[in-house]
PDB file of N, CA and C in Angstrom:
ATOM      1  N   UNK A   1      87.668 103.555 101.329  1.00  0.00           N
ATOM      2  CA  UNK A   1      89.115 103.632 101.460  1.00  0.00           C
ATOM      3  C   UNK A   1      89.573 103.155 102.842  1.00  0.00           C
ATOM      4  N   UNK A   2      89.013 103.617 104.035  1.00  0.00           N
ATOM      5  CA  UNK A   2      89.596 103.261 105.449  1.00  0.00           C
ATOM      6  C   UNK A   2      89.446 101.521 105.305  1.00  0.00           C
ATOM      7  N   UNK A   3      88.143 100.878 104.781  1.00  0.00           N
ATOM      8  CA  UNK A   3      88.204  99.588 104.697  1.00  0.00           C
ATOM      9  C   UNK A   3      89.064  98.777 104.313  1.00  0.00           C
ATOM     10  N   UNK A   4      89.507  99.461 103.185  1.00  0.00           N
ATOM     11  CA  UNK A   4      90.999  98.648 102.114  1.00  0.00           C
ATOM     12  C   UNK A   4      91.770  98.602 103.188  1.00  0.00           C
ATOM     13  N   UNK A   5      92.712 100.136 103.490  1.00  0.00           N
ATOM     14  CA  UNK A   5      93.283 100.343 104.214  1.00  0.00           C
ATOM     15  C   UNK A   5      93.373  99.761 105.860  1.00  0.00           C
ATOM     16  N   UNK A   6      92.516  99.641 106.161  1.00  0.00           N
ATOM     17  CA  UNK A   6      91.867  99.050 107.715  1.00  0.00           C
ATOM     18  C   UNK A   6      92.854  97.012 107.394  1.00  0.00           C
ATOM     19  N   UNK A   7      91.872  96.752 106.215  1.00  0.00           N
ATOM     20  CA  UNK A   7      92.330  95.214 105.473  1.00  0.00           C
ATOM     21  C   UNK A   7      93.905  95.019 105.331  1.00  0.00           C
ATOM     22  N   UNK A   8      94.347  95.895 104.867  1.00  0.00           N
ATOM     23  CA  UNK A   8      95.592  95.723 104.340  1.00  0.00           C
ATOM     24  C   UNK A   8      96.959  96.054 105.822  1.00  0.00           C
ATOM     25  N   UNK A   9      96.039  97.070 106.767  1.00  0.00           N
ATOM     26  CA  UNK A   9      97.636  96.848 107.542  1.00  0.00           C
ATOM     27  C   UNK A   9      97.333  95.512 108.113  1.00  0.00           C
ATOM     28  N   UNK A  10      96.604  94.630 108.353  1.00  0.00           N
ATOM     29  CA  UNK A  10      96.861  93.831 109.258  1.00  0.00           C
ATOM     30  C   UNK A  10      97.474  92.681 108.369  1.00  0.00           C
ATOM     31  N   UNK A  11      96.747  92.209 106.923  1.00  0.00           N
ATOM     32  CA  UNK A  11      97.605  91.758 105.903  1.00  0.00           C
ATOM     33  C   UNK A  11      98.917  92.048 106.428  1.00  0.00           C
ATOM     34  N   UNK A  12      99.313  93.401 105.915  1.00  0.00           N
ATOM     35  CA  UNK A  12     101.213  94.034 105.928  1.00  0.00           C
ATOM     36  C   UNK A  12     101.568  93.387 107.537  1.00  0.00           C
ATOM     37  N   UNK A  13     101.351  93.697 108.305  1.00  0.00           N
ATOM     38  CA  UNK A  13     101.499  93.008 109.242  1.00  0.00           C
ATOM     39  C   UNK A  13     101.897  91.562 109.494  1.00  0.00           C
ATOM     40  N   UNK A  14     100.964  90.847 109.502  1.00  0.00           N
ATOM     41  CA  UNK A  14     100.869  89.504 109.242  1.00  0.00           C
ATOM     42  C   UNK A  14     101.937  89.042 108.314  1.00  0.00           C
ATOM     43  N   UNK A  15     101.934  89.652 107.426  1.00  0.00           N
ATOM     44  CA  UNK A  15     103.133  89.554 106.438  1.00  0.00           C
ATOM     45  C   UNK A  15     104.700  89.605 106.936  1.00  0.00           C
ATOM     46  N   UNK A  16     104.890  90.734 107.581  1.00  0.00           N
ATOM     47  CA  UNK A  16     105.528  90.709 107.937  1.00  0.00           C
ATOM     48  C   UNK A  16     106.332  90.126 109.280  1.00  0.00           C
ATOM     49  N   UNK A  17     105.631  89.771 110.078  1.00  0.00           N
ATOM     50  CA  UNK A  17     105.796  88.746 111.247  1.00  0.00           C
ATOM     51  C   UNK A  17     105.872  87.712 110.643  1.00  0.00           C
ATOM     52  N   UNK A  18     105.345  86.997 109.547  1.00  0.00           N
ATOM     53  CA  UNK A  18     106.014  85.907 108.988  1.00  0.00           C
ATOM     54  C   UNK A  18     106.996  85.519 108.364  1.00  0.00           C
ATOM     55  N   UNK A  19     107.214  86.597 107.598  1.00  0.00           N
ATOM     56  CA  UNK A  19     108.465  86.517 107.098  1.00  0.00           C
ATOM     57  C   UNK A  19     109.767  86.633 107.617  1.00  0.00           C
ATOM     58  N   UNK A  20     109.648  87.539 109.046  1.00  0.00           N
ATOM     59  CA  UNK A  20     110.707  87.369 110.182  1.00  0.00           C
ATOM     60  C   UNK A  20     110.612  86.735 111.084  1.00  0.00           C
ATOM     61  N   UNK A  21     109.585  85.777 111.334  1.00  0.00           N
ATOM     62  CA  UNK A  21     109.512  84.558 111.819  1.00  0.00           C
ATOM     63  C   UNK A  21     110.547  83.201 111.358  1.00  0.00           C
ATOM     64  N   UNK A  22     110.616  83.489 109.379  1.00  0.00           N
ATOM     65  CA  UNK A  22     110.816  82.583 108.787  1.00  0.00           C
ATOM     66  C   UNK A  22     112.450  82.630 108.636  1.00  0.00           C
ATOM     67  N   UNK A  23     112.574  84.000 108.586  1.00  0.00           N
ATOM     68  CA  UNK A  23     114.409  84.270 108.620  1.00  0.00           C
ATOM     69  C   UNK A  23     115.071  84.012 110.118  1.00  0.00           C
ATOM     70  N   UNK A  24     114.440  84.074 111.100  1.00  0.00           N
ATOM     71  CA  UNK A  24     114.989  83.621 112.609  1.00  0.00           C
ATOM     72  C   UNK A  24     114.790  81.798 113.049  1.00  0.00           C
ATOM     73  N   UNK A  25     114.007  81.107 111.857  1.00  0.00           N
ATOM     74  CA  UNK A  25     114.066  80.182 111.333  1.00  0.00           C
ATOM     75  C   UNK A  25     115.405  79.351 111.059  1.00  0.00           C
ATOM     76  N   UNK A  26     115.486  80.216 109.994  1.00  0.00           N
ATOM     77  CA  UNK A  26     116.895  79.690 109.107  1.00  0.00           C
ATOM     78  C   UNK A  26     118.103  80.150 109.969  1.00  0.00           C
ATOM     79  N   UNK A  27     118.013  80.892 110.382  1.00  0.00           N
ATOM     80  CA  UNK A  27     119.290  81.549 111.118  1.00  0.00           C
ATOM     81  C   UNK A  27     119.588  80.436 112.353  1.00  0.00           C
ATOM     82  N   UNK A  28     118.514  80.294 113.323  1.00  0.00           N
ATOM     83  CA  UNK A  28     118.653  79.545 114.149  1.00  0.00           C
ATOM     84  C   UNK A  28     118.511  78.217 114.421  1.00  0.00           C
ATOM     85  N   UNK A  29     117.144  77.647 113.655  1.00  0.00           N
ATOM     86  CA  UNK A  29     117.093  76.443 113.860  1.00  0.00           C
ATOM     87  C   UNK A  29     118.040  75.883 112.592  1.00  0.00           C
ATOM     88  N   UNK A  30     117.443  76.102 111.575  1.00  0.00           N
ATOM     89  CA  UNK A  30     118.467  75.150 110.746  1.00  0.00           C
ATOM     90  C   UNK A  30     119.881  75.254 110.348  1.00  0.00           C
ATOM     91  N   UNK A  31     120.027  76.561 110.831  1.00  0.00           N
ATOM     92  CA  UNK A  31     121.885  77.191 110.680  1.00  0.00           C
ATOM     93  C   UNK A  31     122.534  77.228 109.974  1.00  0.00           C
ATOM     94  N   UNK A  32     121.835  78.048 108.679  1.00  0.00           N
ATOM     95  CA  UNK A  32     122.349  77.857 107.072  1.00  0.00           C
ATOM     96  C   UNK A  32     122.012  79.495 107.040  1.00  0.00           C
ATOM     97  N   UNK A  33     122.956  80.308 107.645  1.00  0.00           N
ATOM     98  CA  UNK A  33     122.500  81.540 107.102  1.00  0.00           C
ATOM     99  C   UNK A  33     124.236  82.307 107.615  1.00  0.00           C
ATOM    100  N   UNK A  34     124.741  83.143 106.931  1.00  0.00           N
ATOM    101  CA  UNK A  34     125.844  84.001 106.902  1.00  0.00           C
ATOM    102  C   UNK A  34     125.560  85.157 107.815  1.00  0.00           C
ATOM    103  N   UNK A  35     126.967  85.536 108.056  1.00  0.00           N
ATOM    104  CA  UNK A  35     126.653  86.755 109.094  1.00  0.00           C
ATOM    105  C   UNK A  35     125.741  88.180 108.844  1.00  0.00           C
ATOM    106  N   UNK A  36     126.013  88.505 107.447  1.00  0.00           N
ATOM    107  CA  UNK A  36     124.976  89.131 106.310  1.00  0.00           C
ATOM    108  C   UNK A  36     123.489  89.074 106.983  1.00  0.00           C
ATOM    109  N   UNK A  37     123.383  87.657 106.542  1.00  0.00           N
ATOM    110  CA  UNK A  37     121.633  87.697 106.653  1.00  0.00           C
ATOM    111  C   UNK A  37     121.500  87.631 108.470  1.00  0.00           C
ATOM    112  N   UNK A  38     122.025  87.343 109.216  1.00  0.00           N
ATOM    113  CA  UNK A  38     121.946  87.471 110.645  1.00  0.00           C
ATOM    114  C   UNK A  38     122.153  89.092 111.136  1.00  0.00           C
ATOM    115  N   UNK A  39     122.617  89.884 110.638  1.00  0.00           N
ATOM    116  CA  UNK A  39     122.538  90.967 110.658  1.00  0.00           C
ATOM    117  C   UNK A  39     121.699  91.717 110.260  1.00  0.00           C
ATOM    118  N   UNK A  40     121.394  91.961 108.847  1.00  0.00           N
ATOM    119  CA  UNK A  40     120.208  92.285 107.996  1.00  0.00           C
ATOM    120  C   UNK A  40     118.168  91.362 108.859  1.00  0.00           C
ATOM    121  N   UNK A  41     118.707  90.489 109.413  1.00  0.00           N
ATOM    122  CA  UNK A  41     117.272  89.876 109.874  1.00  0.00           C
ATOM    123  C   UNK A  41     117.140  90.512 111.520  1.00  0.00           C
ATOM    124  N   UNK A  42     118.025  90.970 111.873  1.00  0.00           N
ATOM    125  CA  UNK A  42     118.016  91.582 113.464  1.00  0.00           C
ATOM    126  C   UNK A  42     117.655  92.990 113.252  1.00  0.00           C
ATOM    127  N   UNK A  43     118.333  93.723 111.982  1.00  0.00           N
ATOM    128  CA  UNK A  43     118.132  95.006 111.601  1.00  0.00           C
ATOM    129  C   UNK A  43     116.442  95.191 111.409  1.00  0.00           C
ATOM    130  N   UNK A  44     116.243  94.350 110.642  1.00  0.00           N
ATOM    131  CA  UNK A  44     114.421  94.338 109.930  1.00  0.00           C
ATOM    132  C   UNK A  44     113.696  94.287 110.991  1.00  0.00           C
ATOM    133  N   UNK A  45     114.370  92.930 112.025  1.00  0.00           N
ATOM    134  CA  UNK A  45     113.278  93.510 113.682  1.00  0.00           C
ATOM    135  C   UNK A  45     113.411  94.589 113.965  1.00  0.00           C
ATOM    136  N   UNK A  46     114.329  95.415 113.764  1.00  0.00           N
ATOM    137  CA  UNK A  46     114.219  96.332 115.078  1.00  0.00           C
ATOM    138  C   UNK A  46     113.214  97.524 114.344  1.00  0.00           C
ATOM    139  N   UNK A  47     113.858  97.461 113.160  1.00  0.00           N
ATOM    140  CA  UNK A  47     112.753  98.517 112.096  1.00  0.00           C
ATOM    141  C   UNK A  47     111.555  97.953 111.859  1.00  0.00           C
ATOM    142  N   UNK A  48     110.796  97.197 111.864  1.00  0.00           N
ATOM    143  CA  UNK A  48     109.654  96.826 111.838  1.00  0.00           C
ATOM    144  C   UNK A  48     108.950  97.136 113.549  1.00  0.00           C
ATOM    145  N   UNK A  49     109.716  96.535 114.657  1.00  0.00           N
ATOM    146  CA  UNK A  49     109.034  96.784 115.535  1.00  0.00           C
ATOM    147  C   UNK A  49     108.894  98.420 116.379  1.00  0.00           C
ATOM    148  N   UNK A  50     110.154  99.042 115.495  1.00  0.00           N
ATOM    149  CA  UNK A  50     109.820 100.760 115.605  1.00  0.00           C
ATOM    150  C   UNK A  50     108.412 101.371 114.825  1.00  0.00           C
ATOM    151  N   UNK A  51     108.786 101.038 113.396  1.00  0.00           N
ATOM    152  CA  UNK A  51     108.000 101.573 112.528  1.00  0.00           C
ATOM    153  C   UNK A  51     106.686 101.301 112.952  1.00  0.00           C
ATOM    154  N   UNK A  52     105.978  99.643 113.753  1.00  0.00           N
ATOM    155  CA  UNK A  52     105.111  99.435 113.885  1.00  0.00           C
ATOM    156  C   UNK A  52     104.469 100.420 115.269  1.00  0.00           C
ATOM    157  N   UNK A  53     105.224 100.408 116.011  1.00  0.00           N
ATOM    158  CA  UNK A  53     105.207 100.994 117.139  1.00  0.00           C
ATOM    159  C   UNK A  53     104.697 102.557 116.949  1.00  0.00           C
ATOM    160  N   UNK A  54     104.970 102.851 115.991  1.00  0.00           N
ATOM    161  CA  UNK A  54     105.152 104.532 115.438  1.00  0.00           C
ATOM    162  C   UNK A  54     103.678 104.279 115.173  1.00  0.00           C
ATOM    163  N   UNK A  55     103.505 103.948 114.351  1.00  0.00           N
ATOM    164  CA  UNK A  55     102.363 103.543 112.826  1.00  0.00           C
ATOM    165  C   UNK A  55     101.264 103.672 114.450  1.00  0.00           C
ATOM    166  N   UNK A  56     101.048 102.467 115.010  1.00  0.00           N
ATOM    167  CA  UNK A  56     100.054 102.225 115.637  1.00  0.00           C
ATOM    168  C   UNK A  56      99.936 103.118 117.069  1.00  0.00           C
ATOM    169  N   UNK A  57     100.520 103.294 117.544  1.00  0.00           N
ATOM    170  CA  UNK A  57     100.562 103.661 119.122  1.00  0.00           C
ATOM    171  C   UNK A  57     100.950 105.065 119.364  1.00  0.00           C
ATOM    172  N   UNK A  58     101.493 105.680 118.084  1.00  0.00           N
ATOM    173  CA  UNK A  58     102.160 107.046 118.521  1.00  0.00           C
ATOM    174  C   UNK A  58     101.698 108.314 117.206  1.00  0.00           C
ATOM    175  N   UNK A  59     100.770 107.738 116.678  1.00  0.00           N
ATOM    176  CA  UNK A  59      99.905 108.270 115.797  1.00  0.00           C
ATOM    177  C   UNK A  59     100.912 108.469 114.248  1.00  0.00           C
ATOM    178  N   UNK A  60     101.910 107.948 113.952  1.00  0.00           N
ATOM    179  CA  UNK A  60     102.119 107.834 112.356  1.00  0.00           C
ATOM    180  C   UNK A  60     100.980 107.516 111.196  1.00  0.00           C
ATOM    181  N   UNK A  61      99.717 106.772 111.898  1.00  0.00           N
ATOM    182  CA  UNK A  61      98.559 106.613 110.985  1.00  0.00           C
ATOM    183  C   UNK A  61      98.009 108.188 110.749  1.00  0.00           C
ATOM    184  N   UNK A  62      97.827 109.149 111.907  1.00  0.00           N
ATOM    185  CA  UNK A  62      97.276 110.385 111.238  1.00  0.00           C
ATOM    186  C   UNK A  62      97.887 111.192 110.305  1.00  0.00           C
ATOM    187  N   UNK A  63      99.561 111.168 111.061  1.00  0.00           N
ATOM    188  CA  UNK A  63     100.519 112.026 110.015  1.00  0.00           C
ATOM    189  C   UNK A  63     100.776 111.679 109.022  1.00  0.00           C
ATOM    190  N   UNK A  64     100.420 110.174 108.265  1.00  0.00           N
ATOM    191  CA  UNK A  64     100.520 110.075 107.129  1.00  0.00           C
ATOM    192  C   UNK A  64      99.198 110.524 106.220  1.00  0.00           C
ATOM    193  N   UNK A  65      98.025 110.285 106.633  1.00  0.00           N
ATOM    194  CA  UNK A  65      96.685 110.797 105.794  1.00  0.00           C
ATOM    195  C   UNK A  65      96.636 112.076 105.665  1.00  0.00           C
ATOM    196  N   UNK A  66      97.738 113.101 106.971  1.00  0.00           N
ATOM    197  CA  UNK A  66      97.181 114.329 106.671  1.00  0.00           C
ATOM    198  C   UNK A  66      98.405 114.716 105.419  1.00  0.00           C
ATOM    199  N   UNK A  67      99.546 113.770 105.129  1.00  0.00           N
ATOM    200  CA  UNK A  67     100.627 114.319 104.656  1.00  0.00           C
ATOM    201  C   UNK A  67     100.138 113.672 102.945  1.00  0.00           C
ATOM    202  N   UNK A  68      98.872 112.574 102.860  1.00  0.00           N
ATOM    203  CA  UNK A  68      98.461 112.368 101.384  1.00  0.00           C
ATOM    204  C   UNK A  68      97.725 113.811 101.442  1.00  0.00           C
ATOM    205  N   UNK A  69      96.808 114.360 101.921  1.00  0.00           N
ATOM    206  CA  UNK A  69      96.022 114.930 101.315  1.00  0.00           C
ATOM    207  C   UNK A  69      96.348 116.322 101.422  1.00  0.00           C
TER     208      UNK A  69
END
């Protein structure tokens, strides 16, 4: 299980830095995006780089295994 798990955040990760890579993309370089998605893509940074911050550095990885089992 830690292996999957170990595999998969950096996957989720990866995943996710690309995909908000790809929306600060559109927003900026090619300049086809509404105030909506310029809002909603600034929001997702800031919650991704909390949540990640939590997850990794401030122990959200323990409090969640002790809160499955």
């Amino acid at each position: 299980m830690t292996t999957i798990t170990g595999w998969l955040f950096w996957l989720l990760l990866c995943a996710a830095l690309l995909l908000l890579g790809r929306s600060f993309y559109v927003i900026y370089v090619k300049k086809t995006a509404s105030r909506l998605t310029t809002v909603m893509a600034w929001f997702s940074l800031v919650f991704m780089v909390c949540y990640w911050t939590w997850y990794v550095f401030l122990g959200g990885r323990d409090f969640l295994m002790e809160a499955m089992s």
